[in-house]
C-alpha atoms as a PDB file:
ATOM      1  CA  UNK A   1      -9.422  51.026 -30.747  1.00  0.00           C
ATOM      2  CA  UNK A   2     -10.098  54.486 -31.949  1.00  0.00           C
ATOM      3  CA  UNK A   3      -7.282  56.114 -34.498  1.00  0.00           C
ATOM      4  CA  UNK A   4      -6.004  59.341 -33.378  1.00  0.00           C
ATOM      5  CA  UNK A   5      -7.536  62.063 -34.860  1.00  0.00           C
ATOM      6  CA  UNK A   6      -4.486  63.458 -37.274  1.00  0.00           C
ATOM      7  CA  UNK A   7      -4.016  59.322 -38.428  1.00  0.00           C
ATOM      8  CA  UNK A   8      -7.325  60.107 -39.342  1.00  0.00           C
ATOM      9  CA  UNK A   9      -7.451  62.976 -41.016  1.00  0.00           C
ATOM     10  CA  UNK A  10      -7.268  62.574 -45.152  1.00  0.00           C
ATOM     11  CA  UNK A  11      -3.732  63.166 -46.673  1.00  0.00           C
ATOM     12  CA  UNK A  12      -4.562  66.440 -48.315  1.00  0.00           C
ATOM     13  CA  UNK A  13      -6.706  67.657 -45.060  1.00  0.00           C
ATOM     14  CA  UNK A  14      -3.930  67.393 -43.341  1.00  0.00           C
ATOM     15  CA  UNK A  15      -2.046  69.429 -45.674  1.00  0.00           C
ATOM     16  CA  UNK A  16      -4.462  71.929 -45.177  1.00  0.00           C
ATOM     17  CA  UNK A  17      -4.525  71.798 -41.814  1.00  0.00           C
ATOM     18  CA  UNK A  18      -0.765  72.042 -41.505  1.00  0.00           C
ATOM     19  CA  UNK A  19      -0.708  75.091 -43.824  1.00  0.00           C
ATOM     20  CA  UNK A  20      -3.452  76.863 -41.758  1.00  0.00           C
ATOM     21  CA  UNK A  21      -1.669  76.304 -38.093  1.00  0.00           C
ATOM     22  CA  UNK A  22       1.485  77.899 -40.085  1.00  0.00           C
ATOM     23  CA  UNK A  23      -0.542  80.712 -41.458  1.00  0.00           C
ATOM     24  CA  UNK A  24      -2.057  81.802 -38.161  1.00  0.00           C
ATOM     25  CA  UNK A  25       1.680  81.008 -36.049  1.00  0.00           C
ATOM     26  CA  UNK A  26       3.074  83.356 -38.604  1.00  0.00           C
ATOM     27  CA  UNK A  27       0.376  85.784 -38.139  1.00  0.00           C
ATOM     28  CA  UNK A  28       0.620  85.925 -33.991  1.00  0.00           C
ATOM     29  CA  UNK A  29       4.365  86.255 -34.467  1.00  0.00           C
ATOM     30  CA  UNK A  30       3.607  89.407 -36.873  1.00  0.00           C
ATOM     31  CA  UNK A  31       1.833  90.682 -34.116  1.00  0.00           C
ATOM     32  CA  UNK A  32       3.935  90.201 -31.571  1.00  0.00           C
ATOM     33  CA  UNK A  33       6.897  91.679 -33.180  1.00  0.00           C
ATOM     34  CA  UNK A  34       4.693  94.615 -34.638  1.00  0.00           C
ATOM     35  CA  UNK A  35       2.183  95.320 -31.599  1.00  0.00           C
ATOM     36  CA  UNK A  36       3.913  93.583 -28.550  1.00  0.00           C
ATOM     37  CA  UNK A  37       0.627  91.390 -27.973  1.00  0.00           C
ATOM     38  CA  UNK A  38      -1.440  88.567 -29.743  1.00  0.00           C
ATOM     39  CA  UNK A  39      -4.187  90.234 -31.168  1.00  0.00           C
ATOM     40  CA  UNK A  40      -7.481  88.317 -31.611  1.00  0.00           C
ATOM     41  CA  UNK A  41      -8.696  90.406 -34.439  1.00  0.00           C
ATOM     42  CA  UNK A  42      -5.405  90.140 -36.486  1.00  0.00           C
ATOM     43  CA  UNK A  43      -5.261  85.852 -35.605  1.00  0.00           C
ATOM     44  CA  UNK A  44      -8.985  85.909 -37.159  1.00  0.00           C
ATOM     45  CA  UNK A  45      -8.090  87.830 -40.142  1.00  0.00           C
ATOM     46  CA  UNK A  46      -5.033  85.484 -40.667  1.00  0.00           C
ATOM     47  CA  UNK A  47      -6.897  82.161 -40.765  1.00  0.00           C
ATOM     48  CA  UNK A  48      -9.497  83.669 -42.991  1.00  0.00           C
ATOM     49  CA  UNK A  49      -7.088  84.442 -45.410  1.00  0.00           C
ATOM     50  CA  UNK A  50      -5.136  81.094 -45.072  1.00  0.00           C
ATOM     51  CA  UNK A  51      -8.864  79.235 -45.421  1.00  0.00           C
ATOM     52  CA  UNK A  52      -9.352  81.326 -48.489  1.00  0.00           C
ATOM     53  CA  UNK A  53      -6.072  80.778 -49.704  1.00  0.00           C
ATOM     54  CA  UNK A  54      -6.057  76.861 -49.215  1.00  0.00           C
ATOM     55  CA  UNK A  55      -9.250  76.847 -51.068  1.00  0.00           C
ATOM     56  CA  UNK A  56      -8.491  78.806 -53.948  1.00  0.00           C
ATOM     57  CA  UNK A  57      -5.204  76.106 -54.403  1.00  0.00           C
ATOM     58  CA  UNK A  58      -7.602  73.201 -53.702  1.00  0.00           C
ATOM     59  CA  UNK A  59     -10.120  74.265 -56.312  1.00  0.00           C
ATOM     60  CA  UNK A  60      -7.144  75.017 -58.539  1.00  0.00           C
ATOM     61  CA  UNK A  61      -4.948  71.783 -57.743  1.00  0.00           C
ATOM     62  CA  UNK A  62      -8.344  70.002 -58.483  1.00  0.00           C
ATOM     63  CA  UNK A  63      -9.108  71.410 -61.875  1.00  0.00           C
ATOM     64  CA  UNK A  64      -5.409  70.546 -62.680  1.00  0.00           C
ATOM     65  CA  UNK A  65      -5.853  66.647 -61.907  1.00  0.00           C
ATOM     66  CA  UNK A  66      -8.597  66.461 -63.687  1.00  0.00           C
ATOM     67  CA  UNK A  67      -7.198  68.036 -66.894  1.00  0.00           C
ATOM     68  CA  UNK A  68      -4.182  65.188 -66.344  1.00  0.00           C
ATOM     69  CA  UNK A  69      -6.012  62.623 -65.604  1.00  0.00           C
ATOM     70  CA  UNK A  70      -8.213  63.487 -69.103  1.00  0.00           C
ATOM     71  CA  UNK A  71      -5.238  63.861 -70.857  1.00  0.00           C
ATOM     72  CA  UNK A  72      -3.638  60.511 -69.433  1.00  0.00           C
ATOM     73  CA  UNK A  73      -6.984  58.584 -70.484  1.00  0.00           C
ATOM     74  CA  UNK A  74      -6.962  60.155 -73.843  1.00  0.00           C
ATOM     75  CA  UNK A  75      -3.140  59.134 -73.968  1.00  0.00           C
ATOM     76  CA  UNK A  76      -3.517  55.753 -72.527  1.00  0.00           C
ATOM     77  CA  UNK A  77      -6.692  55.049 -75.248  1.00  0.00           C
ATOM     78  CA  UNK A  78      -4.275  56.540 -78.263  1.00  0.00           C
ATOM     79  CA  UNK A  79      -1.523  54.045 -76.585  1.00  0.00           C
ATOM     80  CA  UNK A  80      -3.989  51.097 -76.685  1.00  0.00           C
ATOM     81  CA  UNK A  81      -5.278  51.996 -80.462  1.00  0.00           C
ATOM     82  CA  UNK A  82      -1.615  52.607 -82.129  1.00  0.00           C
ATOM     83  CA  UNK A  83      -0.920  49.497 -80.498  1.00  0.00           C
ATOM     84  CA  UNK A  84      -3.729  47.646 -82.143  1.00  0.00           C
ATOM     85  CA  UNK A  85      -2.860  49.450 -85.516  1.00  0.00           C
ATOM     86  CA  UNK A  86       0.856  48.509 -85.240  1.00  0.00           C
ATOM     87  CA  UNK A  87      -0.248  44.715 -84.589  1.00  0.00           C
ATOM     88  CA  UNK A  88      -3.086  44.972 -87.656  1.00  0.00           C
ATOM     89  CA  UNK A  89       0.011  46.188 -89.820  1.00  0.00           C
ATOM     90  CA  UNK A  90       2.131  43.334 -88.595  1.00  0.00           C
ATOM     91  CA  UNK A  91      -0.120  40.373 -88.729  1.00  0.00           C
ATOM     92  CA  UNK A  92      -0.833  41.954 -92.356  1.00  0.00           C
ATOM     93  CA  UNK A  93       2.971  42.347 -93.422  1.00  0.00           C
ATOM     94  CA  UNK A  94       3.188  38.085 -92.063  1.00  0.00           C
ATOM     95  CA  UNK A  95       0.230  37.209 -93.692  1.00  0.00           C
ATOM     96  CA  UNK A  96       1.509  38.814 -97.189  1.00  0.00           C
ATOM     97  CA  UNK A  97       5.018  37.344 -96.160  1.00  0.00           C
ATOM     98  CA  UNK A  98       3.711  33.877 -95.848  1.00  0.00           C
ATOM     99  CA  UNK A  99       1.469  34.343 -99.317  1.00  0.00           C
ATOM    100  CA  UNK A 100       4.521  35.800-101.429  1.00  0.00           C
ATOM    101  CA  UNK A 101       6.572  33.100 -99.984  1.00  0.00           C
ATOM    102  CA  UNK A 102       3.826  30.671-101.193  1.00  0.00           C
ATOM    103  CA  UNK A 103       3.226  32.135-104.909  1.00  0.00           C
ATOM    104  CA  UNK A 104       7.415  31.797-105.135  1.00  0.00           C
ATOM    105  CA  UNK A 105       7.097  28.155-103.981  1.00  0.00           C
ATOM    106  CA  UNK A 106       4.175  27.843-106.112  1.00  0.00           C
ATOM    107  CA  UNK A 107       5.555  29.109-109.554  1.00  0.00           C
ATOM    108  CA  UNK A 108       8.556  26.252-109.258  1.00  0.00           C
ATOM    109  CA  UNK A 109       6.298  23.686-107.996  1.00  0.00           C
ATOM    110  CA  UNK A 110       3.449  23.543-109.968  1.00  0.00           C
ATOM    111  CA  UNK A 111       5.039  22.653-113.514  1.00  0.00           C
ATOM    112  CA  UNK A 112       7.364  19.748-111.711  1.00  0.00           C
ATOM    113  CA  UNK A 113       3.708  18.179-110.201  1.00  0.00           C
ATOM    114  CA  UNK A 114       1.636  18.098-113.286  1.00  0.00           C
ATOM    115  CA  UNK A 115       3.704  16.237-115.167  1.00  0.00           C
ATOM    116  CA  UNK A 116       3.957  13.301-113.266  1.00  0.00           C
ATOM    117  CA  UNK A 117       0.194  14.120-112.319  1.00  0.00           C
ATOM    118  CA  UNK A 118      -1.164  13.489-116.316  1.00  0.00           C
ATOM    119  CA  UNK A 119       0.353  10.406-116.174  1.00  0.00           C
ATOM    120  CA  UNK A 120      -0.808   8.868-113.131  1.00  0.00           C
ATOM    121  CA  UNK A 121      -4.373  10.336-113.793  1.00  0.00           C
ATOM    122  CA  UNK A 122      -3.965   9.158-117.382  1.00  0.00           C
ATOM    123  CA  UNK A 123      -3.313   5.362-115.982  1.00  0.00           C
ATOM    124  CA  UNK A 124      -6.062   5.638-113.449  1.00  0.00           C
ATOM    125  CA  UNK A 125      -8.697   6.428-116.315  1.00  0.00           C
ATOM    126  CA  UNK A 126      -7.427   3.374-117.954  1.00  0.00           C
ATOM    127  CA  UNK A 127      -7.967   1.339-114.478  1.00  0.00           C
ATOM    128  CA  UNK A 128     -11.639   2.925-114.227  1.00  0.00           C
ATOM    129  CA  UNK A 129     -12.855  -0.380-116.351  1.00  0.00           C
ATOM    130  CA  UNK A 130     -10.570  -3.137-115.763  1.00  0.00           C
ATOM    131  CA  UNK A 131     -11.505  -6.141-114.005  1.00  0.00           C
ATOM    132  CA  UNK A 132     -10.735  -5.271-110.079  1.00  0.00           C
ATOM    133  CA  UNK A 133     -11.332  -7.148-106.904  1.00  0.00           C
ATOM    134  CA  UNK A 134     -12.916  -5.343-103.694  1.00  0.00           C
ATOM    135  CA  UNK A 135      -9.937  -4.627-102.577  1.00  0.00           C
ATOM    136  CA  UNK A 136      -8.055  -3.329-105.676  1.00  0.00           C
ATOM    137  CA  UNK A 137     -11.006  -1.278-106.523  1.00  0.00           C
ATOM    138  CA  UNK A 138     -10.864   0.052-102.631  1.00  0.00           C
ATOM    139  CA  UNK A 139      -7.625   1.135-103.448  1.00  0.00           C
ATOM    140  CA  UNK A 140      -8.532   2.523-106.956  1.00  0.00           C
ATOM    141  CA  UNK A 141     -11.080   5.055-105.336  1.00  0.00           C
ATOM    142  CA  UNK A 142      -8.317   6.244-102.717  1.00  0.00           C
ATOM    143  CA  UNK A 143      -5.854   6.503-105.481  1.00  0.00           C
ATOM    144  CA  UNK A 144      -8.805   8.722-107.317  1.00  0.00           C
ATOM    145  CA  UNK A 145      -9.430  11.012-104.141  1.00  0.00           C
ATOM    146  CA  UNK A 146      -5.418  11.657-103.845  1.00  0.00           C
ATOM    147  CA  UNK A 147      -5.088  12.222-107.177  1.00  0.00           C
ATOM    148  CA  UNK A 148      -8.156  15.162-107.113  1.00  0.00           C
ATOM    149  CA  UNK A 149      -6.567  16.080-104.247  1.00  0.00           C
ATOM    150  CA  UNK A 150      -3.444  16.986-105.641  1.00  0.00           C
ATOM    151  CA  UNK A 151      -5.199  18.391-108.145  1.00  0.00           C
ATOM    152  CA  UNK A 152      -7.239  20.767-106.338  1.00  0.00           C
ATOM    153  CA  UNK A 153      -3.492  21.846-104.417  1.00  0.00           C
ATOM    154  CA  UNK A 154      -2.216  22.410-108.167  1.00  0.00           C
ATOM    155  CA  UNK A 155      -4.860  24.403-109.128  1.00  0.00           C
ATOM    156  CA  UNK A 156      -4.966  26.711-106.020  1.00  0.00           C
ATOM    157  CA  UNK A 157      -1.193  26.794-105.783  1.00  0.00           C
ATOM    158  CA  UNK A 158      -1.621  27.973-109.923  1.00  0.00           C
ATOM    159  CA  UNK A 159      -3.906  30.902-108.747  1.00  0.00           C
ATOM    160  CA  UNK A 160      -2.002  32.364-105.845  1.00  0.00           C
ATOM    161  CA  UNK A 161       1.401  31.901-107.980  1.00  0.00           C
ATOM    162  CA  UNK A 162      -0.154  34.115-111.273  1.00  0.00           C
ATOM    163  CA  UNK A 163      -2.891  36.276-109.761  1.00  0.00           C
ATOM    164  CA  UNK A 164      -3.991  37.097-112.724  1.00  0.00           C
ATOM    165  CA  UNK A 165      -4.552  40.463-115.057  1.00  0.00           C
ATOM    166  CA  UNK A 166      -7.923  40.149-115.977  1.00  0.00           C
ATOM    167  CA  UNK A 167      -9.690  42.512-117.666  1.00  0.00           C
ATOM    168  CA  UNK A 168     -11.700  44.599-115.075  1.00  0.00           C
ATOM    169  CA  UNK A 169     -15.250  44.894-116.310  1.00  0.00           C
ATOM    170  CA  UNK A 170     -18.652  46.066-114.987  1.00  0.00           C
ATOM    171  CA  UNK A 171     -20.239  42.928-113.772  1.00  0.00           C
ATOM    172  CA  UNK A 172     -23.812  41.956-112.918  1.00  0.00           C
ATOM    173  CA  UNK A 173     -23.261  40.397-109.277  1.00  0.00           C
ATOM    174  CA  UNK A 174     -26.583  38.807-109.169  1.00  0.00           C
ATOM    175  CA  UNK A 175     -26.221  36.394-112.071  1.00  0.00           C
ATOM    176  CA  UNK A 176     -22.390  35.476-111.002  1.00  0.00           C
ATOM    177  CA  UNK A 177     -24.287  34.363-107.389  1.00  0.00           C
ATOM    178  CA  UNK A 178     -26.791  32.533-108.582  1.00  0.00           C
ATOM    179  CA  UNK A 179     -24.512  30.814-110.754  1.00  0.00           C
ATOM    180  CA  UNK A 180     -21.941  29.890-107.909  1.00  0.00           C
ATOM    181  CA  UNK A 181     -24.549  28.977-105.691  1.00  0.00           C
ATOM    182  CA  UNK A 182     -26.448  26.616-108.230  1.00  0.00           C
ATOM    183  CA  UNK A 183     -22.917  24.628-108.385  1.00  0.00           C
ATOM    184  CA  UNK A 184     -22.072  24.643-105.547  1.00  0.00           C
ATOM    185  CA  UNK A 185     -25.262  23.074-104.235  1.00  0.00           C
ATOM    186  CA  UNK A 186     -24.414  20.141-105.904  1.00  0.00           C
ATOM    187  CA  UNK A 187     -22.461  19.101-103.144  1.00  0.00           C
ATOM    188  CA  UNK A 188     -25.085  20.063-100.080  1.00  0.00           C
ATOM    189  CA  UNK A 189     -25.577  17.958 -97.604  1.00  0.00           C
ATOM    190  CA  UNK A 190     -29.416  17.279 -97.068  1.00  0.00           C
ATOM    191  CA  UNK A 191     -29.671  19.977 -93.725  1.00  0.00           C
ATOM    192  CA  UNK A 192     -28.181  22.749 -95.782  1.00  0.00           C
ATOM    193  CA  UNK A 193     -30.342  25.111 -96.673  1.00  0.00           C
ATOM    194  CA  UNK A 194     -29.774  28.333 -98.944  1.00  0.00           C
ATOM    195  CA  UNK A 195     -32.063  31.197 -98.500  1.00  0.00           C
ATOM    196  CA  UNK A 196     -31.481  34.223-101.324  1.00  0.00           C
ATOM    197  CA  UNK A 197     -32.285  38.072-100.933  1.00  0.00           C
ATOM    198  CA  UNK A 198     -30.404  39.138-104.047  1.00  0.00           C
ATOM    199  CA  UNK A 199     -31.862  42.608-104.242  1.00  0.00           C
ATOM    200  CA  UNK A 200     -31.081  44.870-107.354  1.00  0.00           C
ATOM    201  CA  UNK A 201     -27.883  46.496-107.254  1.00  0.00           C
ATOM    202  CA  UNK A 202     -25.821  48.391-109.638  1.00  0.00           C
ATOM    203  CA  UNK A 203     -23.061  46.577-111.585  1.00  0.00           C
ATOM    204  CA  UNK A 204     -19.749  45.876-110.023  1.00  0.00           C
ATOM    205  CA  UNK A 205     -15.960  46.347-111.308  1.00  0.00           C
ATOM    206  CA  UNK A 206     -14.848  43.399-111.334  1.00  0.00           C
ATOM    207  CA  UNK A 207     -14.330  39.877-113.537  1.00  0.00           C
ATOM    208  CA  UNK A 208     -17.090  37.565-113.525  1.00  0.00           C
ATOM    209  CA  UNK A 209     -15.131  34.633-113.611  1.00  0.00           C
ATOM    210  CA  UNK A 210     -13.251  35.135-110.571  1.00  0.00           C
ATOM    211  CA  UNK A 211     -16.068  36.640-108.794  1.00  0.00           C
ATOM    212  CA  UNK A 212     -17.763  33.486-109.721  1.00  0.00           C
ATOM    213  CA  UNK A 213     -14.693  31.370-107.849  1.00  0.00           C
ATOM    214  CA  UNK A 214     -15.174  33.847-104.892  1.00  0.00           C
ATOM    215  CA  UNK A 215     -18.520  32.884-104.092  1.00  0.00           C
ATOM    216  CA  UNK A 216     -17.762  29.290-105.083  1.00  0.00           C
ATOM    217  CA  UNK A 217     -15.293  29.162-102.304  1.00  0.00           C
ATOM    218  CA  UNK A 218     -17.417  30.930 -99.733  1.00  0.00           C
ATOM    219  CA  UNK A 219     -20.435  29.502 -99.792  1.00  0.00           C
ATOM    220  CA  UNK A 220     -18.452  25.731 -99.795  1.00  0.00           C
ATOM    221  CA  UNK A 221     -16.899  27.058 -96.821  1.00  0.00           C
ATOM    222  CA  UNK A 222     -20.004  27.798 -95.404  1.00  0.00           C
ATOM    223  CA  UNK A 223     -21.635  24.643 -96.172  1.00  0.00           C
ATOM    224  CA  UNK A 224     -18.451  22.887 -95.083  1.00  0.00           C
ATOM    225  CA  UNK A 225     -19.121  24.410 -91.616  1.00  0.00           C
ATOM    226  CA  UNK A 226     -22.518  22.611 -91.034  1.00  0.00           C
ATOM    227  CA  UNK A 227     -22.738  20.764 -87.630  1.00  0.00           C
ATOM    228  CA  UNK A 228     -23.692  17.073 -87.449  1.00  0.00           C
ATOM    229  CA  UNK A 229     -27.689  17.135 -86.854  1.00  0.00           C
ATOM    230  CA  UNK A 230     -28.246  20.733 -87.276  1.00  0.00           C
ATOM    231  CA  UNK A 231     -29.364  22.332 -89.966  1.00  0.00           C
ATOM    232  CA  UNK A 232     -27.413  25.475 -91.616  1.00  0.00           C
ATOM    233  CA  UNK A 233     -29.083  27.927 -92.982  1.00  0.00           C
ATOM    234  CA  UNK A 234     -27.322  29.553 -95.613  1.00  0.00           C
ATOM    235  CA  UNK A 235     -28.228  33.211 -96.162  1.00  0.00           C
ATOM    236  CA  UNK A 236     -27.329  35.354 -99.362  1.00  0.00           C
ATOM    237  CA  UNK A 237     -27.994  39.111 -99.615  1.00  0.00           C
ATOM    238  CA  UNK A 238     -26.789  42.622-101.118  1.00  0.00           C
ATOM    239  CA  UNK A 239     -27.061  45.666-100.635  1.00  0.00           C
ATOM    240  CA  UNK A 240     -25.971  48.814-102.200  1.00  0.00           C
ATOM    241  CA  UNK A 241     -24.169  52.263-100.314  1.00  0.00           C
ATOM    242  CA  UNK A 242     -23.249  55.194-102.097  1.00  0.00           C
ATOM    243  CA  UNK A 243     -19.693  53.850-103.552  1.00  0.00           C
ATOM    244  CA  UNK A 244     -20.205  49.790-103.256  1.00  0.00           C
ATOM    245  CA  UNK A 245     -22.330  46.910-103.393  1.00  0.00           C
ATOM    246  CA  UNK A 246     -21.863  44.304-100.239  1.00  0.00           C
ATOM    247  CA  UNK A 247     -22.539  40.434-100.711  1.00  0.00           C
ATOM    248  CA  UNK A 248     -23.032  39.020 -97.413  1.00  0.00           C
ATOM    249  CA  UNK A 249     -22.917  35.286 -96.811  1.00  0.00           C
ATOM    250  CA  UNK A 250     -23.937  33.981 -93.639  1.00  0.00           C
ATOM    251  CA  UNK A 251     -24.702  30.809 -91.929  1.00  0.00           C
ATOM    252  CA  UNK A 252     -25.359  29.362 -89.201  1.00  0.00           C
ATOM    253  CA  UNK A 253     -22.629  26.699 -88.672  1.00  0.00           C
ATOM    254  CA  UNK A 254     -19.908  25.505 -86.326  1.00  0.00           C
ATOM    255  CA  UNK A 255     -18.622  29.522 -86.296  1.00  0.00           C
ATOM    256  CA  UNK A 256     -14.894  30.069 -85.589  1.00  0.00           C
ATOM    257  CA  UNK A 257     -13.105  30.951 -82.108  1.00  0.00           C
ATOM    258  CA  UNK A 258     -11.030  34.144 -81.987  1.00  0.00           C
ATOM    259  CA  UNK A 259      -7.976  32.680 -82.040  1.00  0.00           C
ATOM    260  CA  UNK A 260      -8.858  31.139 -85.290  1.00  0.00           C
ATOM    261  CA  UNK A 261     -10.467  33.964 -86.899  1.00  0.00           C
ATOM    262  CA  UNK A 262      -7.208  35.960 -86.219  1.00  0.00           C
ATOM    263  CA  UNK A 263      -5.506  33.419 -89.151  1.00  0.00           C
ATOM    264  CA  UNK A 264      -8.127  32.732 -91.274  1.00  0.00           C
ATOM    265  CA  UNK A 265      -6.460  34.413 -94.319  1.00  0.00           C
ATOM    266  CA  UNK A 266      -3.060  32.940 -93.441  1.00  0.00           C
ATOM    267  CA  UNK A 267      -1.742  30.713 -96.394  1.00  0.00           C
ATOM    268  CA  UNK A 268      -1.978  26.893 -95.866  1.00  0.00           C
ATOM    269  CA  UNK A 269      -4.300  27.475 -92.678  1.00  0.00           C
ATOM    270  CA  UNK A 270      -7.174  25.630 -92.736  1.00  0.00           C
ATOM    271  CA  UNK A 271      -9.296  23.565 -89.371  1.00  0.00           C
ATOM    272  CA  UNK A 272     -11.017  22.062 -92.539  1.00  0.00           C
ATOM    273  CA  UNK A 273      -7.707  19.608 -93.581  1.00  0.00           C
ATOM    274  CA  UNK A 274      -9.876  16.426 -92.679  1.00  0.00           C
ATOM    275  CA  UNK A 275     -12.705  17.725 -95.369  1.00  0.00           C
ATOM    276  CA  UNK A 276      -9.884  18.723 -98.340  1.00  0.00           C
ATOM    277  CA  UNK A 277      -9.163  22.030 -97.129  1.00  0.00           C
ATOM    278  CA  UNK A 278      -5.746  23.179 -98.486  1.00  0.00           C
ATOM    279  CA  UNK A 279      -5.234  26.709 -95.774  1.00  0.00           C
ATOM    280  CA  UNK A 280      -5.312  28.399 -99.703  1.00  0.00           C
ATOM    281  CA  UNK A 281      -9.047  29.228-100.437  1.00  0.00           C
ATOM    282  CA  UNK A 282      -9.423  32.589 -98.361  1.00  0.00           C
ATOM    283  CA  UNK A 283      -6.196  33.619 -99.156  1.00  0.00           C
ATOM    284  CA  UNK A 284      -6.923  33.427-102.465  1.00  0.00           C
ATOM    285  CA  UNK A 285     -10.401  34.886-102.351  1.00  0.00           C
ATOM    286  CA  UNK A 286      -9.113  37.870-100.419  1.00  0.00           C
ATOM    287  CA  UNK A 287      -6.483  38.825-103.671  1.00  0.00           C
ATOM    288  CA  UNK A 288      -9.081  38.617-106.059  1.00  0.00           C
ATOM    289  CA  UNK A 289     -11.462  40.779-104.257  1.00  0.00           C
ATOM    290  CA  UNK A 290      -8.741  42.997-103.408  1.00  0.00           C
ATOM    291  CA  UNK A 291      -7.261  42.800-107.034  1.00  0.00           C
ATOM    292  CA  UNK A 292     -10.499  44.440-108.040  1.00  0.00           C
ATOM    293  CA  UNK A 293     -10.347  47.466-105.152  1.00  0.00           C
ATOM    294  CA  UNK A 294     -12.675  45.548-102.959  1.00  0.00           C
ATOM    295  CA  UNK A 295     -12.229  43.894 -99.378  1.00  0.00           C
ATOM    296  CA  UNK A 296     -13.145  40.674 -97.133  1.00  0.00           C
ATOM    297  CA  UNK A 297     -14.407  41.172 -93.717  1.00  0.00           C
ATOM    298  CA  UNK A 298     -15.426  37.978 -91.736  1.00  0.00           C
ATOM    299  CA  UNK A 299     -17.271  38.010 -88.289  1.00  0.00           C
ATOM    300  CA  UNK A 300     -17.847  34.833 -86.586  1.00  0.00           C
ATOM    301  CA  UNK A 301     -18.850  33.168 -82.772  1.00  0.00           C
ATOM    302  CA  UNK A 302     -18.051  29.603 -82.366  1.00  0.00           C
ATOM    303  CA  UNK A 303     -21.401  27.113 -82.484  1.00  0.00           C
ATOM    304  CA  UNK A 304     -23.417  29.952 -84.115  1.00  0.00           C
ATOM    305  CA  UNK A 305     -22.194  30.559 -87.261  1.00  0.00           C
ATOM    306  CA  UNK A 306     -19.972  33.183 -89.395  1.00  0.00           C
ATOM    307  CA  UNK A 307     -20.667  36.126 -91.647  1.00  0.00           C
ATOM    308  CA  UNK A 308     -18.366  36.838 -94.821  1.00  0.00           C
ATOM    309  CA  UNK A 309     -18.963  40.375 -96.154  1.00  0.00           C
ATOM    310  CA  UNK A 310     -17.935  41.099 -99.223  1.00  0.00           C
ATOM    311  CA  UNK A 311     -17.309  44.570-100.411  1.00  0.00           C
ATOM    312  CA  UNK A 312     -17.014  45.571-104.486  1.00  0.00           C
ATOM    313  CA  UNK A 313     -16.685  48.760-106.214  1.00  0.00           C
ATOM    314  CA  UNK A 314     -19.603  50.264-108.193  1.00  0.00           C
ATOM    315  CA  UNK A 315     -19.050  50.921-111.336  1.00  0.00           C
END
């Protein structure tokens, strides 16, 4: 069934069409009052002028929505990028929360644990010889791993309670990565593999030391992150811009989902607890690099790896 012809017409066409039947009623009335007749010439002239008219206020009315509708999208996108900001700023303010809660807890915990700590460790080094069955000595090697364990909590608990006022040095980055790397291998499985492009760049401001325990804990992570029958290549390079020197670390591992790369520096967070992950060793990391003006950025897709840039001031 066919629509009637004014159903049919547009919304603003109608409009139109509405204000030019007015314009032309109003201009056979003027003539009638003023000549006593409908005047063809004077009927013409008004729907010229009401055509004109509605076009001039169509052009105008259509310059005007565009100008809102740019202003709207311009509003909308600062909307959608203060909003981001405002939740960057608060996952930041919980993260910090969570790690100032954790130094607090840390400074009262850690002297009431190593106490009791020597002295177990001090009777399982007395245990390491004696004369023990299969299963005492089974339980001697657990006892071993808990006690390392807790050991490895201390000492990361001991860093993120006294951060630390080292002396802030120019450092040669290269040597500190070759280092790190070089112990760290120690613990590779056999389909890791590291590949180095350690160009030249200028010294860093930093402490060797704990840039050392930075790239300790990265490239661990990294390795940690190696899927069962794949290789991971481990990749090592730096560059240098005009104001820093970058370290990026990248492999080619299990990768990390969204979800989890939103927490990563959360204190006590870790998907690695089943390996001896404690949730403390990018938390940490991120202080000391940020202790020494610098910053972490970590990119990652899940089941093809993660990149960890790390950014240092020149000196």
């Amino acid at each position: 069934m066919r629509r009637a012809p004014v159903l049919a017409l547009s919304r603003r066409r109608l409009i139109s069409t509405a204000v030019i039947g007015m314009s032309v009623g109003l201009t056979a009335v003027m003539s009638l009052l003023f000549h006593g007749t409908v005047k063809s010439d004077m009927l013409a002239t008004g729907f010229i002028c009401a055509v004109v008219i509605d076009q001039m206020i169509r052009r105008i009315t259509r310059r005007f929505r565009r100008q809102v509708a740019k202003l709207q999208g311009e509003l909308e996108q600062r909307v959608i990028e203060r909003t981001a900001e405002l939740t960057a700023i608060r996952t930041e303010l919980h993260v910090r929360d969570r790690l100032a809660t954790a130094g607090t807890l840390a400074a009262g915990v850690c002297h009431e644990i190593r106490s009791p700590l020597a002295v177990i460790m001090l009777g399982l080094e007395e245990l390491r010889e004696a004369p023990l069955d299969d299963v005492q000595r089974s339980t001697f090697v657990d006892l071993c791993d808990a006690t390392d364990r807790i050991t490895m909590i201390v000492k990361d608990l001991s860093s993120l309670a006294r951060p630390g006022s080292e002396e802030l040095t120019p450092v040669d980055l290269v040597p500190v990565v070759d280092g790190a790397v070089r112990l760290a291998s120690y613990k590779f499985d056999s389909n890791v593999v590291v590949e180095k492009q350690l160009d030249t760049v200028p010294q860093v401001t930093g402490n060797a030391g704990r840039l050392g325990q930075v790239v300790l804990n990265l490239v661990t992570n990294a390795a940690r992150a190696t899927r069962t029958g794949t290789p991971n290549t481990i990749r090592l390079s730096t560059r240098a811009t005009d104001t820093a020197v970058i370290l990026t670390i990248a492999d080619t591992g299990t990768g990390m989902s969204p979800e989890t790369l939103k927490r990563l520096f959360e204190p006590f967070f870790t998907t690695g607890a089943d390996r001896g992950g404690t949730g403390l060793g990018l938390a940490i990391c991120r202080s000391i690099v940020e202790r020494m003006g610098g910053t972490i950025a970590i990119s990652s897709e899940l089941d093809r790896g993660t990149t960890v840039d790390v950014m240092l001031r020149r000196s």
